[in-house]
PDB file of N, CA and C in Angstrom:
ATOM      1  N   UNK A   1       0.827  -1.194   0.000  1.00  0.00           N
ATOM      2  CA  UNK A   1       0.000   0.000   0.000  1.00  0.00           C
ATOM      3  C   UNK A   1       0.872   1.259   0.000  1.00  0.00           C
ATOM      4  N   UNK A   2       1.743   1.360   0.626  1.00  0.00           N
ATOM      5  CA  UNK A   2       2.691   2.688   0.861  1.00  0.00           C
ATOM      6  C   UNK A   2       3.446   2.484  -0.265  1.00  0.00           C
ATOM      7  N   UNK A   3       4.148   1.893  -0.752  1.00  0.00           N
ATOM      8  CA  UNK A   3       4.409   1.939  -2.468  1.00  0.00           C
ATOM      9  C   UNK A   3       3.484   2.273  -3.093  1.00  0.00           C
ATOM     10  N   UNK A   4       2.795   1.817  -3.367  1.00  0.00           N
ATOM     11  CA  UNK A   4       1.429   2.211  -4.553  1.00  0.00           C
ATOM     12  C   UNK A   4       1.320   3.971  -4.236  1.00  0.00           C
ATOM     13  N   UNK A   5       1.114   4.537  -3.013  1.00  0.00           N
ATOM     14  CA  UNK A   5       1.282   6.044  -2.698  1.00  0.00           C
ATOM     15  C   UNK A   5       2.249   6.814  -2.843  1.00  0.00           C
ATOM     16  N   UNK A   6       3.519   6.162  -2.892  1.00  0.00           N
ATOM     17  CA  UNK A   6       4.370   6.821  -3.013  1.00  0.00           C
ATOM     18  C   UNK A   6       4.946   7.091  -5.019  1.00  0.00           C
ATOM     19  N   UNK A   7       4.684   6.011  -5.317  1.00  0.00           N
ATOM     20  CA  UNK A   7       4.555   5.563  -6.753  1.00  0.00           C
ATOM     21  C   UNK A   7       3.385   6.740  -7.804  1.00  0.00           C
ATOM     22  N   UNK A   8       2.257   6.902  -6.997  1.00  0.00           N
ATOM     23  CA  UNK A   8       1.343   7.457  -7.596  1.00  0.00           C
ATOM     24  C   UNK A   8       1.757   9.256  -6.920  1.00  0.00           C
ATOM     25  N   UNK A   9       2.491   9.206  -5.533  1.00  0.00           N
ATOM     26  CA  UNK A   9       2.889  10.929  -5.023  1.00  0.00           C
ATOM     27  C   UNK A   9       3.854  11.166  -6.189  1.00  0.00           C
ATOM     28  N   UNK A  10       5.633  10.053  -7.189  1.00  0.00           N
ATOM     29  CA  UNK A  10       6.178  10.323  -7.911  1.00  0.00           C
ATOM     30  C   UNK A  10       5.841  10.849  -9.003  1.00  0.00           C
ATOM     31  N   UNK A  11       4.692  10.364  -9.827  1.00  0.00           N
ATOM     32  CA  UNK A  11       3.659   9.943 -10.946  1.00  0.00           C
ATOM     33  C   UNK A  11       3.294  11.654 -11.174  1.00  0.00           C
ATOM     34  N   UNK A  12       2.740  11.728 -10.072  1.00  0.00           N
ATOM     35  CA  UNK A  12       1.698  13.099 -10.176  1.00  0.00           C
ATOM     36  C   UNK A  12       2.875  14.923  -9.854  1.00  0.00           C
ATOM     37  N   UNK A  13       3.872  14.262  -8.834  1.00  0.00           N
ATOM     38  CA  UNK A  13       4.912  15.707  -9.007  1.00  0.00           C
ATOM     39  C   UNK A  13       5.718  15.562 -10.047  1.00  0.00           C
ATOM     40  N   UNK A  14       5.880  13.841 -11.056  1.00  0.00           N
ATOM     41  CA  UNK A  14       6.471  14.365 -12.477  1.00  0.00           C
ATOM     42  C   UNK A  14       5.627  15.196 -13.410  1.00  0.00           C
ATOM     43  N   UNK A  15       4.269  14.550 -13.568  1.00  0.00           N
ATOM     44  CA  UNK A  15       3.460  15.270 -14.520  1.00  0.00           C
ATOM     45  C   UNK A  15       3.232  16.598 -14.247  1.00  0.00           C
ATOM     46  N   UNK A  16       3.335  17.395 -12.714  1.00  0.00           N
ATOM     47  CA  UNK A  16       3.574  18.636 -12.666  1.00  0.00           C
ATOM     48  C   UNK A  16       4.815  19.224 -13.277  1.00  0.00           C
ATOM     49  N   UNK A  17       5.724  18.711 -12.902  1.00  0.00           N
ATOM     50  CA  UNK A  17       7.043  19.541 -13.659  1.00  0.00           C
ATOM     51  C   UNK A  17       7.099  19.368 -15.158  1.00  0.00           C
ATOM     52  N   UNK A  18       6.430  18.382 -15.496  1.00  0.00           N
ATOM     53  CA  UNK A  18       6.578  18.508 -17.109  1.00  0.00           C
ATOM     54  C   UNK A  18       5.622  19.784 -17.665  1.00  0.00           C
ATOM     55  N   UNK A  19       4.760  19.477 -16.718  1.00  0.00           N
ATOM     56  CA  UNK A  19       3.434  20.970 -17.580  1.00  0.00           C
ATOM     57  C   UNK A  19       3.996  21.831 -16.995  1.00  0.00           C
ATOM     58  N   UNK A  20       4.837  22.361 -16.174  1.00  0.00           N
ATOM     59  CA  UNK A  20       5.338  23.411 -15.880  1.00  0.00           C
ATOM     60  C   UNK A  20       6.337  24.253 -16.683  1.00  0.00           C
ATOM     61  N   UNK A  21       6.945  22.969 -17.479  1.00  0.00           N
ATOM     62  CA  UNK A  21       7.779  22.906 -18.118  1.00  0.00           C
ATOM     63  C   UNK A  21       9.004  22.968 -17.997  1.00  0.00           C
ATOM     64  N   UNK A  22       9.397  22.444 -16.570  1.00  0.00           N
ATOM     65  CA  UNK A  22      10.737  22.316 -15.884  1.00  0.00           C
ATOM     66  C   UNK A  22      11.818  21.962 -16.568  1.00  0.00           C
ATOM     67  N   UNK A  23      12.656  22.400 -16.727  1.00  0.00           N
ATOM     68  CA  UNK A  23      13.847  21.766 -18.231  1.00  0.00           C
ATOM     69  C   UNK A  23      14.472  20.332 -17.329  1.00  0.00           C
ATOM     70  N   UNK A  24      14.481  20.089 -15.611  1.00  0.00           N
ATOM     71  CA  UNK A  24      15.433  19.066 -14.901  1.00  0.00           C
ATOM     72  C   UNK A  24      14.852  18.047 -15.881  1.00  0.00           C
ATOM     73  N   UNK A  25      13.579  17.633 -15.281  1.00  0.00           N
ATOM     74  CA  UNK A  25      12.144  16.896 -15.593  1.00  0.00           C
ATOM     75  C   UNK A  25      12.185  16.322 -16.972  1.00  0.00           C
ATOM     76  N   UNK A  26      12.017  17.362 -17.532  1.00  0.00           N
ATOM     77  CA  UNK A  26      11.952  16.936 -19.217  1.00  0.00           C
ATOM     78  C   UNK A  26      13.315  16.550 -19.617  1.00  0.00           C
ATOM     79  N   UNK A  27      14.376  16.993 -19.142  1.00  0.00           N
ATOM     80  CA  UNK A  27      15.586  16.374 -19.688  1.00  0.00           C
ATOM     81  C   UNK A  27      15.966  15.095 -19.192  1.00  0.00           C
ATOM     82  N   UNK A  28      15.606  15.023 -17.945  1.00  0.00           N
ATOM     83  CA  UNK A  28      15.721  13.572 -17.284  1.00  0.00           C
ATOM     84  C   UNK A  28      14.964  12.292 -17.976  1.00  0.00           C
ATOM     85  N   UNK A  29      13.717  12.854 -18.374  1.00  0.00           N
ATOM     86  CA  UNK A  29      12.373  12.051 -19.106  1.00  0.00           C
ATOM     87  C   UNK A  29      13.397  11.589 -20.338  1.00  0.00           C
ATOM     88  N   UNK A  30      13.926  12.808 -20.962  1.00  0.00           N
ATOM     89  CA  UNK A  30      14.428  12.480 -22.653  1.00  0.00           C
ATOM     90  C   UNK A  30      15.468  11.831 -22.766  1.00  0.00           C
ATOM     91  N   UNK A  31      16.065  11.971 -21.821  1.00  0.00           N
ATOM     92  CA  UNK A  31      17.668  11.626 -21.078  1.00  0.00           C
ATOM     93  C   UNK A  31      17.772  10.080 -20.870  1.00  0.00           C
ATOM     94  N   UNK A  32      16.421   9.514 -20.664  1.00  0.00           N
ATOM     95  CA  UNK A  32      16.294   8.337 -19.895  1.00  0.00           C
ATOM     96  C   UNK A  32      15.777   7.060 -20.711  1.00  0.00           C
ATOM     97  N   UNK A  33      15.001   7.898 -21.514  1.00  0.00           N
ATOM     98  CA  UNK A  33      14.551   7.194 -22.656  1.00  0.00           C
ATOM     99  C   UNK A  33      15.803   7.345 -23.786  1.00  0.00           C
ATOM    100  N   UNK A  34      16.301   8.157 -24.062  1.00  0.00           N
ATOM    101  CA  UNK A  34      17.368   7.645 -25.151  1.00  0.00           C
ATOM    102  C   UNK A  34      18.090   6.978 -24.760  1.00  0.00           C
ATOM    103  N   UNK A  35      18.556   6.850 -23.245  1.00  0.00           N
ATOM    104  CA  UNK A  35      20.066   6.448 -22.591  1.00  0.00           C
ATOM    105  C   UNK A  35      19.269   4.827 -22.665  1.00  0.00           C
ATOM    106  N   UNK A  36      18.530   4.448 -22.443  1.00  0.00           N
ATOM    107  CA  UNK A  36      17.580   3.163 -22.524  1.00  0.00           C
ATOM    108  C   UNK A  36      17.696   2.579 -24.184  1.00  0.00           C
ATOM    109  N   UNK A  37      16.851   3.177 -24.983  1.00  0.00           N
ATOM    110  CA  UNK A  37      17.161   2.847 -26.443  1.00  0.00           C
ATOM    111  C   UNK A  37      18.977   2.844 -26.863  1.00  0.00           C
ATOM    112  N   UNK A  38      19.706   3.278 -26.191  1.00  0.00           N
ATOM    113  CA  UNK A  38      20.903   3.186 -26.759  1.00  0.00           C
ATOM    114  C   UNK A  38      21.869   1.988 -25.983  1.00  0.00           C
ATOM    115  N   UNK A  39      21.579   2.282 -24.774  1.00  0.00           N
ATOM    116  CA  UNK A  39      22.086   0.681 -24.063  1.00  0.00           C
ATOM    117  C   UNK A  39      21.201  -0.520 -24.903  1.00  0.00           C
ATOM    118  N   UNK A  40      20.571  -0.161 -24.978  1.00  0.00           N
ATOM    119  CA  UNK A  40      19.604  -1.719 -25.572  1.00  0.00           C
ATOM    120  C   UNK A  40      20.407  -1.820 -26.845  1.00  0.00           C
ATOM    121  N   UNK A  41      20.350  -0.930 -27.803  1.00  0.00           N
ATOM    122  CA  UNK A  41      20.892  -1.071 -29.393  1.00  0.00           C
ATOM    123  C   UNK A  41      22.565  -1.535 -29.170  1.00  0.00           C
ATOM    124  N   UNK A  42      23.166  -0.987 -28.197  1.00  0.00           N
ATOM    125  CA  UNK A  42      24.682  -1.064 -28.021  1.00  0.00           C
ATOM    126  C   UNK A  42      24.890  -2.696 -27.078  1.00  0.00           C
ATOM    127  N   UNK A  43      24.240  -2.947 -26.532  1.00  0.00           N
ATOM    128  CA  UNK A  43      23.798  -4.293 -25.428  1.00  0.00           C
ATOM    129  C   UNK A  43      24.235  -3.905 -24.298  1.00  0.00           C
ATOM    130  N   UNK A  44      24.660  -2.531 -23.972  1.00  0.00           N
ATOM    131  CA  UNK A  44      25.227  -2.350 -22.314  1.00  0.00           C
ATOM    132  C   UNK A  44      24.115  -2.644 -21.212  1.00  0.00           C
ATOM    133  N   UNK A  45      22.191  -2.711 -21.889  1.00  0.00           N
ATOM    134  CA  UNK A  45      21.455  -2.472 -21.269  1.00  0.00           C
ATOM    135  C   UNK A  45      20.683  -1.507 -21.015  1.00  0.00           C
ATOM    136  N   UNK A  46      19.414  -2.172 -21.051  1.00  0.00           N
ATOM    137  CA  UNK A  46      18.484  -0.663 -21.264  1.00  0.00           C
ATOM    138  C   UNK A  46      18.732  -0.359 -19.980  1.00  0.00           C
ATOM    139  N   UNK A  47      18.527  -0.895 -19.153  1.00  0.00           N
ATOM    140  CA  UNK A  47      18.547  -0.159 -17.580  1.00  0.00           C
ATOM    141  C   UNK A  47      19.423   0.738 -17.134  1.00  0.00           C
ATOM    142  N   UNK A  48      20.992   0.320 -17.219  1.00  0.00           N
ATOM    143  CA  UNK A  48      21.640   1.001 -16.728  1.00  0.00           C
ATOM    144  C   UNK A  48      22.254   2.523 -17.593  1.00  0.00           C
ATOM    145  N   UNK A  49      21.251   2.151 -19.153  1.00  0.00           N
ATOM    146  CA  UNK A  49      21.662   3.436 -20.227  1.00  0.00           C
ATOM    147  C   UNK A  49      20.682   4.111 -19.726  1.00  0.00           C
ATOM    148  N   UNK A  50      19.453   3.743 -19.420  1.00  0.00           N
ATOM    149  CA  UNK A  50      18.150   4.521 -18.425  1.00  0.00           C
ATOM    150  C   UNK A  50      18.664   5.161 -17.920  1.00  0.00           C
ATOM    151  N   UNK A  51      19.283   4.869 -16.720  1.00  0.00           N
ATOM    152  CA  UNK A  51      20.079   5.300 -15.461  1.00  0.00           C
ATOM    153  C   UNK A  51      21.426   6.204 -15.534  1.00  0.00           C
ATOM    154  N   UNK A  52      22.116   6.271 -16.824  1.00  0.00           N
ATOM    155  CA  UNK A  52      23.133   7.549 -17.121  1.00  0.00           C
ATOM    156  C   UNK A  52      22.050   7.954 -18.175  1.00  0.00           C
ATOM    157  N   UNK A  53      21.131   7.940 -18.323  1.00  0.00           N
ATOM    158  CA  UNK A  53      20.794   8.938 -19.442  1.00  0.00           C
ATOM    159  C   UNK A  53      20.064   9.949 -18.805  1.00  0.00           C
ATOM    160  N   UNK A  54      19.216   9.558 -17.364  1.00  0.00           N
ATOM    161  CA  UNK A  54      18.466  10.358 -16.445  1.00  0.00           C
ATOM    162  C   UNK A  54      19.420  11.464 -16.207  1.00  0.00           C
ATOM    163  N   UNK A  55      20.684  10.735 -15.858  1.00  0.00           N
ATOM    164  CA  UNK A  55      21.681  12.140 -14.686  1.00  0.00           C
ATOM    165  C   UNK A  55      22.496  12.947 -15.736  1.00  0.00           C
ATOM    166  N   UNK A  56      22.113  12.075 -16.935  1.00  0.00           N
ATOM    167  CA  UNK A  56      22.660  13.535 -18.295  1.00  0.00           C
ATOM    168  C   UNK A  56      21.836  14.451 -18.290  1.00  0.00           C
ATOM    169  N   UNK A  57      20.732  13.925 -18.785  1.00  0.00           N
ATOM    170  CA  UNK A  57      19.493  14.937 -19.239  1.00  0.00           C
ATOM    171  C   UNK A  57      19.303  15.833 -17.859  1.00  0.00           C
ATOM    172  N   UNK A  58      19.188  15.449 -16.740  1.00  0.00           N
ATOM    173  CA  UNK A  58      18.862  16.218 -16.068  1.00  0.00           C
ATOM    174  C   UNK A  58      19.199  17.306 -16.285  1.00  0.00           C
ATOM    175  N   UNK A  59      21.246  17.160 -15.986  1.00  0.00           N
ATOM    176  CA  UNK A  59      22.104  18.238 -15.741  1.00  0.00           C
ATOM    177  C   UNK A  59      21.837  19.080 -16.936  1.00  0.00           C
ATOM    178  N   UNK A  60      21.678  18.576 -18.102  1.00  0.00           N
ATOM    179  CA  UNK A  60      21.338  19.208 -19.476  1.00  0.00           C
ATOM    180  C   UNK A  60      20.212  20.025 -18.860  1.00  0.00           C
ATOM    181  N   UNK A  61      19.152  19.438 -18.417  1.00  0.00           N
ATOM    182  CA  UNK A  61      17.982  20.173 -18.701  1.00  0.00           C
ATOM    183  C   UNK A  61      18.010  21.354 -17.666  1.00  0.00           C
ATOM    184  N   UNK A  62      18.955  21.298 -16.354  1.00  0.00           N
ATOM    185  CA  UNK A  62      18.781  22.121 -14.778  1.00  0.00           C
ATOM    186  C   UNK A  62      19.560  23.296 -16.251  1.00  0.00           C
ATOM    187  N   UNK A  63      20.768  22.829 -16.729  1.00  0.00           N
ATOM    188  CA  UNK A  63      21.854  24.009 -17.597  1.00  0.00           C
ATOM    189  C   UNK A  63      21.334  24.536 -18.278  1.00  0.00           C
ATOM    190  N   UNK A  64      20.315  24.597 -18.779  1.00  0.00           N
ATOM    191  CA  UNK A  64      18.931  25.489 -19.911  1.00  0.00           C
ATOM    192  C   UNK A  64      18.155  25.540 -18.962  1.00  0.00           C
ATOM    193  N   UNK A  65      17.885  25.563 -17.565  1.00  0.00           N
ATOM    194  CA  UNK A  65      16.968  26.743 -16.891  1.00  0.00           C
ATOM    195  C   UNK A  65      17.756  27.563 -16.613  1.00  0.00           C
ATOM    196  N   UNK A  66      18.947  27.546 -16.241  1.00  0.00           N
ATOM    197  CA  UNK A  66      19.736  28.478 -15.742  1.00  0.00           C
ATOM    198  C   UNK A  66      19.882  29.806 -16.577  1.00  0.00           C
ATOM    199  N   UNK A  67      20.283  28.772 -17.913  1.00  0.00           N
ATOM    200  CA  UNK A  67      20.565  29.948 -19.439  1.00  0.00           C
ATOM    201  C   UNK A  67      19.633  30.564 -19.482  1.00  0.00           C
ATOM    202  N   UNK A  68      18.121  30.004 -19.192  1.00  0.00           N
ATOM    203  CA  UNK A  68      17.315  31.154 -19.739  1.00  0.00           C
ATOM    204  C   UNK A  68      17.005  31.917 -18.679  1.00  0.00           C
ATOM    205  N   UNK A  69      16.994  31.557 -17.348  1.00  0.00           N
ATOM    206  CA  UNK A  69      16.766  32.367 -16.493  1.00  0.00           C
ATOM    207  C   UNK A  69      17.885  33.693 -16.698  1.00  0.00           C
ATOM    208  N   UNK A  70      18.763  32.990 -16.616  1.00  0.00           N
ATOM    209  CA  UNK A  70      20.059  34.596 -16.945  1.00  0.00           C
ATOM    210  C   UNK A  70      19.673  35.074 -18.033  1.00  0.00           C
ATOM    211  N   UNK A  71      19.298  34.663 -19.027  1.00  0.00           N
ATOM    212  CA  UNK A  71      19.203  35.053 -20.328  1.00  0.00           C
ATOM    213  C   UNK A  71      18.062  36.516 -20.072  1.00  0.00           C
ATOM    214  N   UNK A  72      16.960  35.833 -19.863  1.00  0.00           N
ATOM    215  CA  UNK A  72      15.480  36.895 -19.431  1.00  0.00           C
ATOM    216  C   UNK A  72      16.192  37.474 -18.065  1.00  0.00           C
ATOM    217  N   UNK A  73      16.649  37.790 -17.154  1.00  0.00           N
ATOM    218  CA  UNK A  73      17.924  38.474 -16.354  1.00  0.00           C
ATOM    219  C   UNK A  73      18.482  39.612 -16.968  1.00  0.00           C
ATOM    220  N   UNK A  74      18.795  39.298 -17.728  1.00  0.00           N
ATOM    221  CA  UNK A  74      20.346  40.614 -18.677  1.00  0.00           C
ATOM    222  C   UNK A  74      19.010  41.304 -19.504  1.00  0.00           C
ATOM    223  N   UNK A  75      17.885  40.839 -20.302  1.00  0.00           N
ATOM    224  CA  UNK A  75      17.249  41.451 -21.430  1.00  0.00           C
ATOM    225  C   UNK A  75      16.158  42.228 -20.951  1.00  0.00           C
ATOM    226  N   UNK A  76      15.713  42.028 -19.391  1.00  0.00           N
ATOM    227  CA  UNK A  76      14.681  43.069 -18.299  1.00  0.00           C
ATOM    228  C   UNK A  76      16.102  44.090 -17.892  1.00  0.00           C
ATOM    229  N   UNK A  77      17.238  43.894 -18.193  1.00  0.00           N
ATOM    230  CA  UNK A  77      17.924  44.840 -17.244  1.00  0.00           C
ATOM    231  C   UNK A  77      17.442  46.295 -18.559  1.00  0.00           C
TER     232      UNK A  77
END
């Protein structure tokens, strides 16, 4: 039971950050799924290409909030 809640609390604060349009979120999502399709095609494994493709995309995606936050930063100055 406390899995199933905690599973469905993960579920529902991802689908917030994606409509929010969080760049971590979405890069982790895109990050995770290619790193998956490419371990599988290469045979290292979808799982563990899952699993470096999450902590790429993330950092990718946190490094384009940053840019644009500075970006819209410098162009209100």
């Amino acid at each position: 039971m406390r899995s199933r809640i905690g599973g469905a609390a993960s579920g529902v604060a991802l689908a917030a950050m994606l409509a929010m349009g969080c760049g971590t979120a979405v890069g982790a999502g895109v990050g995770a799924a290619s790193g998956a399709a490419i371990g599988a095609g290469t045979g290292y494994g979808a799982g563990k290409g899952a699993l470096i493709g999450t902590g790429v995309g993330a950092a990718a995606g946190a490094i384009y909030d940053i840019y644009q936050v500075n970006r819209k930063n410098q162009e209100s100055e």
